[in-house]
N, C-alpha and C. Protein backbone atom coordinates (compact mmCIF):
# COMPACT_ATOMS: atom_id res chain seq x y z
N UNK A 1 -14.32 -20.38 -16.17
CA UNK A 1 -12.92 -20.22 -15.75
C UNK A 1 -12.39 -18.86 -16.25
N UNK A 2 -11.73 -17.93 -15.66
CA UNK A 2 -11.52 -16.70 -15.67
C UNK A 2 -10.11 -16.76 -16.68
N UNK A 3 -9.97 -16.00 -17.40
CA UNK A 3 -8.79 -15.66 -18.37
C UNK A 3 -7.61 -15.65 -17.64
N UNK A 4 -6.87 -16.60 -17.48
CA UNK A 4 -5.44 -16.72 -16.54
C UNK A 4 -4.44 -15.47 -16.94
N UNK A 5 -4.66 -14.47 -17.97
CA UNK A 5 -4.08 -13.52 -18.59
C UNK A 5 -4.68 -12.02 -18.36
N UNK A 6 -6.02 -12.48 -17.65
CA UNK A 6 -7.15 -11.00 -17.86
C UNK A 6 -6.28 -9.35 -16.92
N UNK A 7 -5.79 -10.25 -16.14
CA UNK A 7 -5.17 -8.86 -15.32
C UNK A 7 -3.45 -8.83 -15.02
N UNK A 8 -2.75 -9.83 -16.15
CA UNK A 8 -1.52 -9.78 -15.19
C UNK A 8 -0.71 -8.59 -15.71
N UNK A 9 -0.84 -7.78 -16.92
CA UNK A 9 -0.14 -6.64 -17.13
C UNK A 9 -0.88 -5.28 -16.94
N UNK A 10 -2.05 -5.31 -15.97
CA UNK A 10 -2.51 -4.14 -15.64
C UNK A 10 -1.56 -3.71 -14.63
N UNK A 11 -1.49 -2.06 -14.89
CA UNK A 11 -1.05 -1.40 -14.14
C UNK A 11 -1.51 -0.38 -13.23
N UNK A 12 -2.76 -0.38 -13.32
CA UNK A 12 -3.72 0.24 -12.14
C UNK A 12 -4.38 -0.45 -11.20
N UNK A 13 -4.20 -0.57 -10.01
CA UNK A 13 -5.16 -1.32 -9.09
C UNK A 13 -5.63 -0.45 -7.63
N UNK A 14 -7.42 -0.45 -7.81
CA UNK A 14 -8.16 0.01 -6.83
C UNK A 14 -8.19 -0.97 -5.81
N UNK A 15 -8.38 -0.81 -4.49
CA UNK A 15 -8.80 -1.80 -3.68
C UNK A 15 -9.61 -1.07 -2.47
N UNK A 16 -10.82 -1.65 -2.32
CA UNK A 16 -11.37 -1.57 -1.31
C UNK A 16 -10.47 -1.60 0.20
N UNK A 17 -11.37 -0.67 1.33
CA UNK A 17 -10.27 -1.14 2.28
C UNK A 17 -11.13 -2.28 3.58
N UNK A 18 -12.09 -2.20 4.29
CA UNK A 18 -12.60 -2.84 5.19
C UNK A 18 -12.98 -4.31 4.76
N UNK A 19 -12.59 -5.57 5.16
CA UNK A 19 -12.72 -6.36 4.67
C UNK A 19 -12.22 -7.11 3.14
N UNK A 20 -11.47 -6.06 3.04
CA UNK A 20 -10.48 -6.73 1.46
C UNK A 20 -9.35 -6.53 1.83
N UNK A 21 -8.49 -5.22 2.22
CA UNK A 21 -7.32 -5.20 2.50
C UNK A 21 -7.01 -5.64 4.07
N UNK A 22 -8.23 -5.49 5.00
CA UNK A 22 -8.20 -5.08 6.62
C UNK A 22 -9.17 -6.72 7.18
N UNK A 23 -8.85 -6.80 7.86
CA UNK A 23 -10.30 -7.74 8.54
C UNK A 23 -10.90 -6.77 9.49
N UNK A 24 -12.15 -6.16 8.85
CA UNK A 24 -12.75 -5.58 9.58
C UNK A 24 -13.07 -5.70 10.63
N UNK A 25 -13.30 -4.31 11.94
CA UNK A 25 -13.51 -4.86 13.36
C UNK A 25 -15.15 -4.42 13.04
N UNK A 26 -15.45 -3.45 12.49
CA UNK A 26 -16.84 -3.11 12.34
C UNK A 26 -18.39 -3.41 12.60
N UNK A 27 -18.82 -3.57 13.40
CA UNK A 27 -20.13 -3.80 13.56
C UNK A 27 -21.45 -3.69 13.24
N UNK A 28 -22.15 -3.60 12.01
CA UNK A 28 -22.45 -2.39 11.08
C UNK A 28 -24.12 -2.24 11.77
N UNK A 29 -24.43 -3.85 12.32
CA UNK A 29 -25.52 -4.02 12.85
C UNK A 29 -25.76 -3.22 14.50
N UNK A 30 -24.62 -2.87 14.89
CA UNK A 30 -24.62 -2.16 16.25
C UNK A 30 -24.58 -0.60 15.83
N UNK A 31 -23.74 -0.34 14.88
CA UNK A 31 -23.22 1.04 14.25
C UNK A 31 -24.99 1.84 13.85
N UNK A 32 -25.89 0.53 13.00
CA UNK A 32 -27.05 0.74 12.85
C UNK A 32 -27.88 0.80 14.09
N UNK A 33 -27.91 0.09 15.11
CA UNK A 33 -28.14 0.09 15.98
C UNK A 33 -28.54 1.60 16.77
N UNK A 34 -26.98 2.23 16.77
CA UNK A 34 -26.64 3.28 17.41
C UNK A 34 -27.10 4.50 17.24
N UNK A 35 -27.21 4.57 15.41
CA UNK A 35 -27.96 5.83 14.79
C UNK A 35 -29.61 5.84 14.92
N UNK A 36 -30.23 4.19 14.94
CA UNK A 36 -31.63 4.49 15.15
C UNK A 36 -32.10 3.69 13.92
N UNK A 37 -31.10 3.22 12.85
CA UNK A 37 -31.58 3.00 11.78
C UNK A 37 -31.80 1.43 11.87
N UNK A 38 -32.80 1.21 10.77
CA UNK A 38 -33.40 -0.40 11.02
C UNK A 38 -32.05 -1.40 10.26
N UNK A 39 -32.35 -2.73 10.65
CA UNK A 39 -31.23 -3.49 10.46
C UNK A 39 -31.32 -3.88 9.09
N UNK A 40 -30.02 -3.78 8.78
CA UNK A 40 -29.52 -4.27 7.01
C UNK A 40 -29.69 -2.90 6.52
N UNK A 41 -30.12 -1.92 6.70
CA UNK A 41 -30.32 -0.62 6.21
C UNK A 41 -28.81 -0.12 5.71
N UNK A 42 -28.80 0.51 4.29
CA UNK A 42 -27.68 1.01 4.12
C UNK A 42 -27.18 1.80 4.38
N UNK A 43 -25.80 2.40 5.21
CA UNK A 43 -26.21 3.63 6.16
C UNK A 43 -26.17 4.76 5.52
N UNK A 44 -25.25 4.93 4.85
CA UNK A 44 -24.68 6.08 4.11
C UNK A 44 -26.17 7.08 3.24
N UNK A 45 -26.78 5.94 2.95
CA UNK A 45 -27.57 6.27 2.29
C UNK A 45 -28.88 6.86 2.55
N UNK A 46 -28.81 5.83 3.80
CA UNK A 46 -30.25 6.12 5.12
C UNK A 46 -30.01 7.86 5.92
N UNK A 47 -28.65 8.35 5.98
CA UNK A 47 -28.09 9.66 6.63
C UNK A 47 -28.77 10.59 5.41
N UNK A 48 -27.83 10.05 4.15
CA UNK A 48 -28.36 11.17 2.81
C UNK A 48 -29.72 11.79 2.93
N UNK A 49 -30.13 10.66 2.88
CA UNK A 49 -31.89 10.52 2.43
C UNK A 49 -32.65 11.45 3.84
N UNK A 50 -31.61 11.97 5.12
CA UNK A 50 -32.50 12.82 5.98
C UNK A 50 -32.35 14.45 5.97
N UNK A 51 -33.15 14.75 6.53
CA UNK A 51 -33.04 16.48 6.03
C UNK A 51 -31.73 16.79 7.14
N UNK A 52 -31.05 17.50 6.67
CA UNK A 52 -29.84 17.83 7.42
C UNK A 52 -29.54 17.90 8.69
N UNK A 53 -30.34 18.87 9.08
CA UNK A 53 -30.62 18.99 10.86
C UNK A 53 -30.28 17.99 11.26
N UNK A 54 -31.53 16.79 10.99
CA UNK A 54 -31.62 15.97 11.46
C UNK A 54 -30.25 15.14 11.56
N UNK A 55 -29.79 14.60 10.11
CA UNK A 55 -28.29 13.50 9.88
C UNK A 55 -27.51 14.48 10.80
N UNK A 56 -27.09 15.60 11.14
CA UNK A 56 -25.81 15.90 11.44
C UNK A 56 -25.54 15.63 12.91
N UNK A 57 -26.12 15.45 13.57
CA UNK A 57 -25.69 14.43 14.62
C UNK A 57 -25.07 12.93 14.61
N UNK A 58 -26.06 12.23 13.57
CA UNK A 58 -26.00 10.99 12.96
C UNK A 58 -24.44 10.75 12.33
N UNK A 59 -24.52 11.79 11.63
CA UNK A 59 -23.11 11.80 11.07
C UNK A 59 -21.74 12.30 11.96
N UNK A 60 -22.15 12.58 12.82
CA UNK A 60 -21.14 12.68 13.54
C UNK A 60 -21.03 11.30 14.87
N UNK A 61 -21.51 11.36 15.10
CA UNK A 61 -21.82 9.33 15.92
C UNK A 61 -21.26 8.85 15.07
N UNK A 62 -22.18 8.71 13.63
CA UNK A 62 -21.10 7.32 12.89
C UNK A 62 -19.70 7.66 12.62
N UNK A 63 -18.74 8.93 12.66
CA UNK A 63 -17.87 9.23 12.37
C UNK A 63 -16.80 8.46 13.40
N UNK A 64 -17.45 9.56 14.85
CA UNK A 64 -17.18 8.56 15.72
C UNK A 64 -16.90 7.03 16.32
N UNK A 65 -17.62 6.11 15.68
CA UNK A 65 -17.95 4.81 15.77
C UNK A 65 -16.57 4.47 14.71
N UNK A 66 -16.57 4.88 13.53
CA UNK A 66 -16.13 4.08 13.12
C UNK A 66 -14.82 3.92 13.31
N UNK A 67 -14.39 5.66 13.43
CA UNK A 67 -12.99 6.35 14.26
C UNK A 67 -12.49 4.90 15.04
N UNK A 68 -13.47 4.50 15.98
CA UNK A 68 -13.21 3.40 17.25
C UNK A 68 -12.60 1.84 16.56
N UNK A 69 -13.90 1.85 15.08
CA UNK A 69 -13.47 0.49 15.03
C UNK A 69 -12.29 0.31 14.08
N UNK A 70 -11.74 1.40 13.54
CA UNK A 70 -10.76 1.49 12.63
C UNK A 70 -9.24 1.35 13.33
N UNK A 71 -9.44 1.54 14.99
CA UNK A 71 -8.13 1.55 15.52
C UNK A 71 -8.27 -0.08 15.70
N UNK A 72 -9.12 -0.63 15.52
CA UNK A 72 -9.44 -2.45 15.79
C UNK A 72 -8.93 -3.60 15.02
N UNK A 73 -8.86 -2.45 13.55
CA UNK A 73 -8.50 -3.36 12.34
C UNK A 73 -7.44 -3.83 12.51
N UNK A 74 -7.17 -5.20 11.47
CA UNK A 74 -5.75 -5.91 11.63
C UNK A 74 -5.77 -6.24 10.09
N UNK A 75 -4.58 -6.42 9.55
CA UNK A 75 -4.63 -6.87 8.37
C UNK A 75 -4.89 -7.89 8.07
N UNK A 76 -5.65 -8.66 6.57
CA UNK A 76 -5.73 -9.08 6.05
C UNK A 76 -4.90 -10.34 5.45
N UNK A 77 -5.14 -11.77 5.68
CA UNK A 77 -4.05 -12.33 5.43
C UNK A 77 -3.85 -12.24 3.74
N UNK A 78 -2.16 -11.92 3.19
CA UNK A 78 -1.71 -12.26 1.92
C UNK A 78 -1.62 -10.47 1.87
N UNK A 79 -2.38 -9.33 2.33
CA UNK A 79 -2.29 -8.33 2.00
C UNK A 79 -1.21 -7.60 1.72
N UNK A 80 -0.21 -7.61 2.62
CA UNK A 80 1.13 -6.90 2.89
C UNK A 80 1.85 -7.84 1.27
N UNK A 81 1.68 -8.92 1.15
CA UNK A 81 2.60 -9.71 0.29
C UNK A 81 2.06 -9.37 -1.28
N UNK A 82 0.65 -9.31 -1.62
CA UNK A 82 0.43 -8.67 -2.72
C UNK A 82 0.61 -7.23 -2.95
N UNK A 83 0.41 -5.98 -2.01
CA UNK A 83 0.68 -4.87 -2.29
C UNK A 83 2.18 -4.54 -2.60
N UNK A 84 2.81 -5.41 -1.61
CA UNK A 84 4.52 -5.37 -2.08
C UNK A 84 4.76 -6.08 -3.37
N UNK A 85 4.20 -6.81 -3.94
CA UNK A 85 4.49 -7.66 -5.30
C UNK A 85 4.45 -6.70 -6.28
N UNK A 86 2.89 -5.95 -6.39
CA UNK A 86 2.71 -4.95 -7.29
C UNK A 86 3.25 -3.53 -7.04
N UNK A 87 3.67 -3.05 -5.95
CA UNK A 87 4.64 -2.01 -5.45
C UNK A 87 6.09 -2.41 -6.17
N UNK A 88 6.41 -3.63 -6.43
CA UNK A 88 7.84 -3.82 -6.60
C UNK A 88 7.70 -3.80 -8.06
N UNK A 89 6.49 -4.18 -8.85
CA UNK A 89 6.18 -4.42 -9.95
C UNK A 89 6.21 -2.80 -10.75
N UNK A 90 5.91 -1.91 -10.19
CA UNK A 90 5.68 -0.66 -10.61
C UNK A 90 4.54 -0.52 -10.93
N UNK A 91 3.42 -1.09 -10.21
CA UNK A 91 2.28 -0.86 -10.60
C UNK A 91 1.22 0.22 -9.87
N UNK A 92 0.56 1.30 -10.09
CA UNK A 92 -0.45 1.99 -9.04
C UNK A 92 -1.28 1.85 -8.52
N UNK A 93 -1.31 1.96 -7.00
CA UNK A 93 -1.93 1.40 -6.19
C UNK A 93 -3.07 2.85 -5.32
N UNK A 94 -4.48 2.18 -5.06
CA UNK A 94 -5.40 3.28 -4.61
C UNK A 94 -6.28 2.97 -3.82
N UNK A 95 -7.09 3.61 -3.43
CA UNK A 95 -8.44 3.04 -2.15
C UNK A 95 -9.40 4.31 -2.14
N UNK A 96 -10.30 3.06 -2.52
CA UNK A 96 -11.79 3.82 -2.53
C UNK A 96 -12.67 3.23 -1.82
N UNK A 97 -12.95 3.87 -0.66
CA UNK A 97 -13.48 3.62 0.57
C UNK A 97 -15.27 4.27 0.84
N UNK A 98 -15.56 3.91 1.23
CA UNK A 98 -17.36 4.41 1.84
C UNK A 98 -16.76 5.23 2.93
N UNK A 99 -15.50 5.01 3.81
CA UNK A 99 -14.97 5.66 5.19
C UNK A 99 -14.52 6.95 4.97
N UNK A 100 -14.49 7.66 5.91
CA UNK A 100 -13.85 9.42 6.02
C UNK A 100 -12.27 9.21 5.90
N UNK A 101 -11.15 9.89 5.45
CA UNK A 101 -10.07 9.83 5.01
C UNK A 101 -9.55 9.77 6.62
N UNK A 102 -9.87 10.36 8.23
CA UNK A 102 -9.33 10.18 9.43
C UNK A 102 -9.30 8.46 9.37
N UNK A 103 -10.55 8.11 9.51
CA UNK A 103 -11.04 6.49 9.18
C UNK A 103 -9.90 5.55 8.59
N UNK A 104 -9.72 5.72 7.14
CA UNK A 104 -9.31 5.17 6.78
C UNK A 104 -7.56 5.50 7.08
N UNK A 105 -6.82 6.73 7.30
CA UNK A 105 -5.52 6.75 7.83
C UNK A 105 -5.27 5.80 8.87
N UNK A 106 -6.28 5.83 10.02
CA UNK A 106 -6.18 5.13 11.27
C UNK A 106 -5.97 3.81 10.84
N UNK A 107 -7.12 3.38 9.91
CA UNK A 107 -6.92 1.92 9.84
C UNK A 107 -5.63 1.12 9.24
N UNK A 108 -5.17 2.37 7.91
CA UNK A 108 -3.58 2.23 7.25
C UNK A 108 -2.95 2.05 8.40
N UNK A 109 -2.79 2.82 9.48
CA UNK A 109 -1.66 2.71 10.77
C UNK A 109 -1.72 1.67 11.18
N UNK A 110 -3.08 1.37 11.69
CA UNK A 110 -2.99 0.35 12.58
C UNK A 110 -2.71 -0.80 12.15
N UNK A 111 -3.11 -1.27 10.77
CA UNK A 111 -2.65 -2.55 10.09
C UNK A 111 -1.34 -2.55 9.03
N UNK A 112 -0.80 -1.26 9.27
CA UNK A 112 0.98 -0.77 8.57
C UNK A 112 1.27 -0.96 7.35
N UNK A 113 -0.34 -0.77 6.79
CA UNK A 113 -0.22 0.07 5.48
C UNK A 113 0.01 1.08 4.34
N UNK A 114 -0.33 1.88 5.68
CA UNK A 114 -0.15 3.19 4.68
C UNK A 114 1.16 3.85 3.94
N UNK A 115 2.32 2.85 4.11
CA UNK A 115 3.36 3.53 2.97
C UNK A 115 2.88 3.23 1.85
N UNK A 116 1.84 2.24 1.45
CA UNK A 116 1.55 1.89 0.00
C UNK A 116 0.72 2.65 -0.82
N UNK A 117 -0.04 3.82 0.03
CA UNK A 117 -1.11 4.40 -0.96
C UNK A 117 -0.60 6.12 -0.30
N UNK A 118 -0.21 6.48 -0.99
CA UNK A 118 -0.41 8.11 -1.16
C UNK A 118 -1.71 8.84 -0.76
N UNK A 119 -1.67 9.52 -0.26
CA UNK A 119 -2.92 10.40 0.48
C UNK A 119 -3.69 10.30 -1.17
N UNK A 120 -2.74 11.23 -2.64
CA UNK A 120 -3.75 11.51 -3.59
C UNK A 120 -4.06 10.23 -4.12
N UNK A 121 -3.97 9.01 -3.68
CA UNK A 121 -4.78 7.86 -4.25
C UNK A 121 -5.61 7.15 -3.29
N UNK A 122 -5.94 7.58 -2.47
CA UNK A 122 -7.22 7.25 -1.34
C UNK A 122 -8.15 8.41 -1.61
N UNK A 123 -9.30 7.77 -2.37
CA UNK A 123 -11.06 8.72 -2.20
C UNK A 123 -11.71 7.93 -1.02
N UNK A 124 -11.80 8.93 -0.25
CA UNK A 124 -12.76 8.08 0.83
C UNK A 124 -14.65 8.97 0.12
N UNK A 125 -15.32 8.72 0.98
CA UNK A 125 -17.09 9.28 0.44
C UNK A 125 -17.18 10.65 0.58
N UNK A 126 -16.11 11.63 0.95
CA UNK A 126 -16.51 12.77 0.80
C UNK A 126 -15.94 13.31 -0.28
N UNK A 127 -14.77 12.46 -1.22
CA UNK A 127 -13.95 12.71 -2.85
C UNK A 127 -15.18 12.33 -3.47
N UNK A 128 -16.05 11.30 -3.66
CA UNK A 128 -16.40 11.61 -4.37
C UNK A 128 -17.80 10.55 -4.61
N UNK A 129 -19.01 10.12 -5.41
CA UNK A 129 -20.15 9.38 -4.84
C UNK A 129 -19.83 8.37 -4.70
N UNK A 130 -20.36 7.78 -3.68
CA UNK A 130 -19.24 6.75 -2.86
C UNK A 130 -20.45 5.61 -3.56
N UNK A 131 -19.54 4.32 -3.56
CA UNK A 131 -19.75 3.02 -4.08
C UNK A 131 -21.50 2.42 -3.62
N UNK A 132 -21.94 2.70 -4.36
CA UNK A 132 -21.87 1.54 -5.76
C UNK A 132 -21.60 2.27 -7.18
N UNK A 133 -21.37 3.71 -6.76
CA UNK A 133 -21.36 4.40 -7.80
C UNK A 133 -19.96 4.40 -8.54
N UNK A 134 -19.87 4.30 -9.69
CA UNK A 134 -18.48 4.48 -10.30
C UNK A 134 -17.91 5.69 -10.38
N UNK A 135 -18.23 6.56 -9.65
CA UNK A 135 -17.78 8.09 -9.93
C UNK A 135 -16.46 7.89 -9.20
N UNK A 136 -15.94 6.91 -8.00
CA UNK A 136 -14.24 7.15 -7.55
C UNK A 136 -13.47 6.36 -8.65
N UNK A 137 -13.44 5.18 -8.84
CA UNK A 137 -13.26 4.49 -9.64
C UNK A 137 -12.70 5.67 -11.20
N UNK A 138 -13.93 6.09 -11.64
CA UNK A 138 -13.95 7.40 -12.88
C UNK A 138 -12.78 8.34 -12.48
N UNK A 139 -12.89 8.90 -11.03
CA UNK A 139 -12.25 10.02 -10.77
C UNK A 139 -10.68 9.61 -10.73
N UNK A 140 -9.95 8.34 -10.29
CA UNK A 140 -8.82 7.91 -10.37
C UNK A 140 -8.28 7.33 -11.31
N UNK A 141 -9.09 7.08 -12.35
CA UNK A 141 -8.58 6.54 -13.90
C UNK A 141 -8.01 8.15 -14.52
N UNK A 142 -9.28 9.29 -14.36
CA UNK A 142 -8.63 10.44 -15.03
C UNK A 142 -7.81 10.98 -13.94
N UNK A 143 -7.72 11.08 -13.02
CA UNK A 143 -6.29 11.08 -12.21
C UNK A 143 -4.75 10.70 -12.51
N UNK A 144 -4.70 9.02 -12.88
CA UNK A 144 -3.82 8.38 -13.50
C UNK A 144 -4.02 8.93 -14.96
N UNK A 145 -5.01 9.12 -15.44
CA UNK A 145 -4.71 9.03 -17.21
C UNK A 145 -4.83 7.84 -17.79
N UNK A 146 -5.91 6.99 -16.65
CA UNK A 146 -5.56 5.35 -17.44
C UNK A 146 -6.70 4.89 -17.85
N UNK A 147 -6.39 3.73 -18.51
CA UNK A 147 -7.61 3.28 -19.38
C UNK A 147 -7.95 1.98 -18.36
N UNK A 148 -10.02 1.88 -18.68
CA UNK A 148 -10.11 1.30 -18.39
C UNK A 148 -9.51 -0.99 -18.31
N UNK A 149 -9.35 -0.61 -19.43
CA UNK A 149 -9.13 -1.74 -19.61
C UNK A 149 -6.97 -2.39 -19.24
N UNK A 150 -6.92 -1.12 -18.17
CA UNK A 150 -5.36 -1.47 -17.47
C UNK A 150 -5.17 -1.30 -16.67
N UNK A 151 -6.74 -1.39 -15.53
CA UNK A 151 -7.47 -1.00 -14.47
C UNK A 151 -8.28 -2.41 -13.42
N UNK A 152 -7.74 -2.71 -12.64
CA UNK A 152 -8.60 -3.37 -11.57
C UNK A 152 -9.04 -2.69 -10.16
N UNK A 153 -10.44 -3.52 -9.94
CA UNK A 153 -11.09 -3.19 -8.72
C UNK A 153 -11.27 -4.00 -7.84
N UNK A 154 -10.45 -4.32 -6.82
CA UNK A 154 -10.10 -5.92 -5.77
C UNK A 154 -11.44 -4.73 -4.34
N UNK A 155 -12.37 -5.83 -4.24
CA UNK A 155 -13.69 -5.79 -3.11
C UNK A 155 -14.09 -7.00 -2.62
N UNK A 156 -14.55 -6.94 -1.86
CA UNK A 156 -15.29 -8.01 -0.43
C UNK A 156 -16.45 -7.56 -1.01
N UNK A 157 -16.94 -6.74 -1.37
CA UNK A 157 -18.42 -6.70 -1.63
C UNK A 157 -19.41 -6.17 -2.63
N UNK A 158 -20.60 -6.67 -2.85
CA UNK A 158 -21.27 -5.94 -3.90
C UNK A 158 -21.21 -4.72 -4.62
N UNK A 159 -21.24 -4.02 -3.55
CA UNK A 159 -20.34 -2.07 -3.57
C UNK A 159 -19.51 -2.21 -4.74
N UNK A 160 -18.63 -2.75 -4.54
CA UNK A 160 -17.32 -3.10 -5.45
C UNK A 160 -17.26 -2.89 -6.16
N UNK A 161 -17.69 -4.47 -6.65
CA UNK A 161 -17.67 -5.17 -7.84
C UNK A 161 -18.45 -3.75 -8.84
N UNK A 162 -19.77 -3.67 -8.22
CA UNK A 162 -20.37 -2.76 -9.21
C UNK A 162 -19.54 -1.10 -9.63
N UNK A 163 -19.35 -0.73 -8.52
CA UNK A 163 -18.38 0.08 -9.01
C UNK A 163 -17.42 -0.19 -10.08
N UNK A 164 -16.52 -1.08 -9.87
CA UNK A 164 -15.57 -1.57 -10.75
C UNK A 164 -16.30 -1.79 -12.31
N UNK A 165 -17.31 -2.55 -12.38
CA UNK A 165 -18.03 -2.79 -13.27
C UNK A 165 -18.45 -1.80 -14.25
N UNK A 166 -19.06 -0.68 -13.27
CA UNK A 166 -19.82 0.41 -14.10
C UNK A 166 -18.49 1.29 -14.95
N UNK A 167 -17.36 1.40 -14.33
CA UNK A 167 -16.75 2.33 -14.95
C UNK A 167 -16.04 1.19 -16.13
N UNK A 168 -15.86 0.12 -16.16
CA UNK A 168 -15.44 -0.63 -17.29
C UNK A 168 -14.15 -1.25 -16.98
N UNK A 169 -13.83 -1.65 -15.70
CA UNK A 169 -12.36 -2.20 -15.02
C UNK A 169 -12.53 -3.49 -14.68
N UNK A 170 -11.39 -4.19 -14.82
CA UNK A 170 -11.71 -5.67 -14.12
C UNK A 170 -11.74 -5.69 -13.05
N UNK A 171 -12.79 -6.54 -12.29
CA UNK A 171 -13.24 -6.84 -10.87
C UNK A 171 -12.58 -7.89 -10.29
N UNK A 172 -12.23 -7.70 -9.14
CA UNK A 172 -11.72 -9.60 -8.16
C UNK A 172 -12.57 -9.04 -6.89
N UNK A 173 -13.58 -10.56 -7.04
CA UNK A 173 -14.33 -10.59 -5.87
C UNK A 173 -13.43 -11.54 -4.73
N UNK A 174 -13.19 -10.50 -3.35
CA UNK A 174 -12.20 -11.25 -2.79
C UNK A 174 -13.23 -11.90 -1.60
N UNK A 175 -14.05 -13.29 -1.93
CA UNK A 175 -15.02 -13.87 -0.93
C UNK A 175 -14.49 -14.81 -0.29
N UNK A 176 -13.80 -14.49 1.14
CA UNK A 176 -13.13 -15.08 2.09
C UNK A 176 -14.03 -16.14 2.95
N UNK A 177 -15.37 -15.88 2.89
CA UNK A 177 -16.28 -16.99 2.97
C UNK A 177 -16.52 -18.08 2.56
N UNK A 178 -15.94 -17.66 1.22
CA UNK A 178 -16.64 -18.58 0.01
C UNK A 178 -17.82 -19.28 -0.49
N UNK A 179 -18.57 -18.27 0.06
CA UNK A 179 -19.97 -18.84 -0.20
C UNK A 179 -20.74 -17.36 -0.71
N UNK A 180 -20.25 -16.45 -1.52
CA UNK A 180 -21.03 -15.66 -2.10
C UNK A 180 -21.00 -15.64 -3.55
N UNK A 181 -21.91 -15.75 -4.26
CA UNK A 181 -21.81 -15.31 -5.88
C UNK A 181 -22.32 -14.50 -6.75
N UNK A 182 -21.07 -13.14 -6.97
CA UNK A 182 -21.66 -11.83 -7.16
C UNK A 182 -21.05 -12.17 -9.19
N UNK A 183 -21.56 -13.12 -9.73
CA UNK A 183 -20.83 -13.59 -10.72
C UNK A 183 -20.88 -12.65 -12.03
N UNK A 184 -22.05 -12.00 -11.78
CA UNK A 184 -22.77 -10.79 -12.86
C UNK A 184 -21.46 -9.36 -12.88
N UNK A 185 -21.20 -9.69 -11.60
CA UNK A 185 -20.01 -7.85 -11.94
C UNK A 185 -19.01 -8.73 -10.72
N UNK A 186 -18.44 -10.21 -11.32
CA UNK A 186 -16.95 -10.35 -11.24
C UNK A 186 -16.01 -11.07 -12.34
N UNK A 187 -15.30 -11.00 -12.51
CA UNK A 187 -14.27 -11.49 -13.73
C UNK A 187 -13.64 -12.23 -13.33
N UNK A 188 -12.86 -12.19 -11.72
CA UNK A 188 -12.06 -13.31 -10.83
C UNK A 188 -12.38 -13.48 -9.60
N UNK A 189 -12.74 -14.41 -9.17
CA UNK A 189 -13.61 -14.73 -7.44
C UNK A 189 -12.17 -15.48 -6.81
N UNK A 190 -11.65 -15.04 -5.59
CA UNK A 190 -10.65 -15.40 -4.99
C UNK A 190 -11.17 -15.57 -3.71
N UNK A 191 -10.50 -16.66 -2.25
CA UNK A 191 -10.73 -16.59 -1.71
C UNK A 191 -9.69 -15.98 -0.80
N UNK A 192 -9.03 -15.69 -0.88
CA UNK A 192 -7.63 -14.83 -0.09
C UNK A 192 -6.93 -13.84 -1.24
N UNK A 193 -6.50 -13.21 -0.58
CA UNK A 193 -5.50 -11.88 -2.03
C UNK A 193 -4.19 -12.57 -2.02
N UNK A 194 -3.71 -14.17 -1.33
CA UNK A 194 -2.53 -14.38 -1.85
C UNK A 194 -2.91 -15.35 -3.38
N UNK A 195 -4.23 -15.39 -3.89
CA UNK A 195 -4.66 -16.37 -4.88
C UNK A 195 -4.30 -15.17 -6.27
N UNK A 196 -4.81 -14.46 -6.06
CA UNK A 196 -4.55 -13.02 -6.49
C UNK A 196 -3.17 -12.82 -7.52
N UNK A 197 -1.76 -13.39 -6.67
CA UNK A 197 -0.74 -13.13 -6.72
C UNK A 197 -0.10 -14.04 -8.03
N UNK A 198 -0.95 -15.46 -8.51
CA UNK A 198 -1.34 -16.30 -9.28
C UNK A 198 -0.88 -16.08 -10.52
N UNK A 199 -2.34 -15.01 -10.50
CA UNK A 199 -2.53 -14.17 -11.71
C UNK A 199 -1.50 -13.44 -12.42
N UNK A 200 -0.96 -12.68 -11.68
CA UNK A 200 0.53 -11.70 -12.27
C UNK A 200 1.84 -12.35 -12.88
């Protein structure tokens, strides 16, 4: 049972955006599809890993693609009601995304988010090594000036959590399925972000 106290006076909160804040329209198995790459393949990583020439087409398709599915997104149920809780709370709010900053604006619009996060608190993967790595996570604590331990990382997915984990922040695995258990790098498993709201 998770510390009913572990996060309610933090004042930093990261959040993933596709599938934590958004219900993703994304296709990742068609998106893979599209570039050539085999299925379940990670993409970001599968582009890195090619000699340039080659990805920069790749990378521009997936840019494309996702451009498409980002105008698709819809929000998240409970989302709008927790970001306003901790917006009213005075607390800082950010997004660290795997997506290109066009990407992720579109998707703020389309699901009528984006008064809540400031351009300088969205790293999308070209700020900085994108998730699983803790380097955005790192880069927005010394941004804020904040300590880990007055710091959360709200994710849908493995990415996340570990991110959140590595840099030393509390994690909420937000598994709307409810059938995943990432229990090693989470502190609070929720199944909606209005469970979330609990906590504070």
């Amino acid at each position: 049972m998770p510390d009913p106290n572990l996060i309610k006076q933090r004042k930093h909160w990261i959040f993933d955006l596709d599938g934590t804040l958004t219900v993703s329209a994304h296709d990742f198995e068609h998106i893979r599809h599209e570039l050539g790459l085999a299925p379940e393949t990670p993409i970001l990583e599968a582009l890195h890993a090619m000699p340039d020439v080659e990805a920069a087409p790749l990378w521009e398709q997936l840019n494309e693609l996702e451009f498409y599915y980002a105008g698709q997104a819809s929000v998240m149920q409970g989302a709008a009601e927790l970001l306003q809780k901790l917006h009213d709370d005075g607390r800082q709010l950010a997004i660290l995304t795997r997506n290109t900053m066009p990407v992720v604006q579109q998707t703020l619009e389309a699901c009528r988010l984006e008064h809540f996060f400031p351009v300088e608190h969205i790293l999308d993967r070209d700020a900085c090594i994108p998730k699983p790595s803790p380097d955005g996570v790192r880069h927005l604590l010394d941004f804020w000036r904040a300590d880990p331990d007055d710091t959360v990382m709200v994710g849908d997915y493995l990415y996340d959590l570990e991110a959140g984990k590595g840099a030393g922040v509390a994690t909420i695995h937000v598994d709307t399925r409810g059938d995943v258990d990432w229990s090693e790098y989470t502190d609070i498993r929720v199944e909606g972000l209005g469970e979330i709201i609990e906590y504070l």
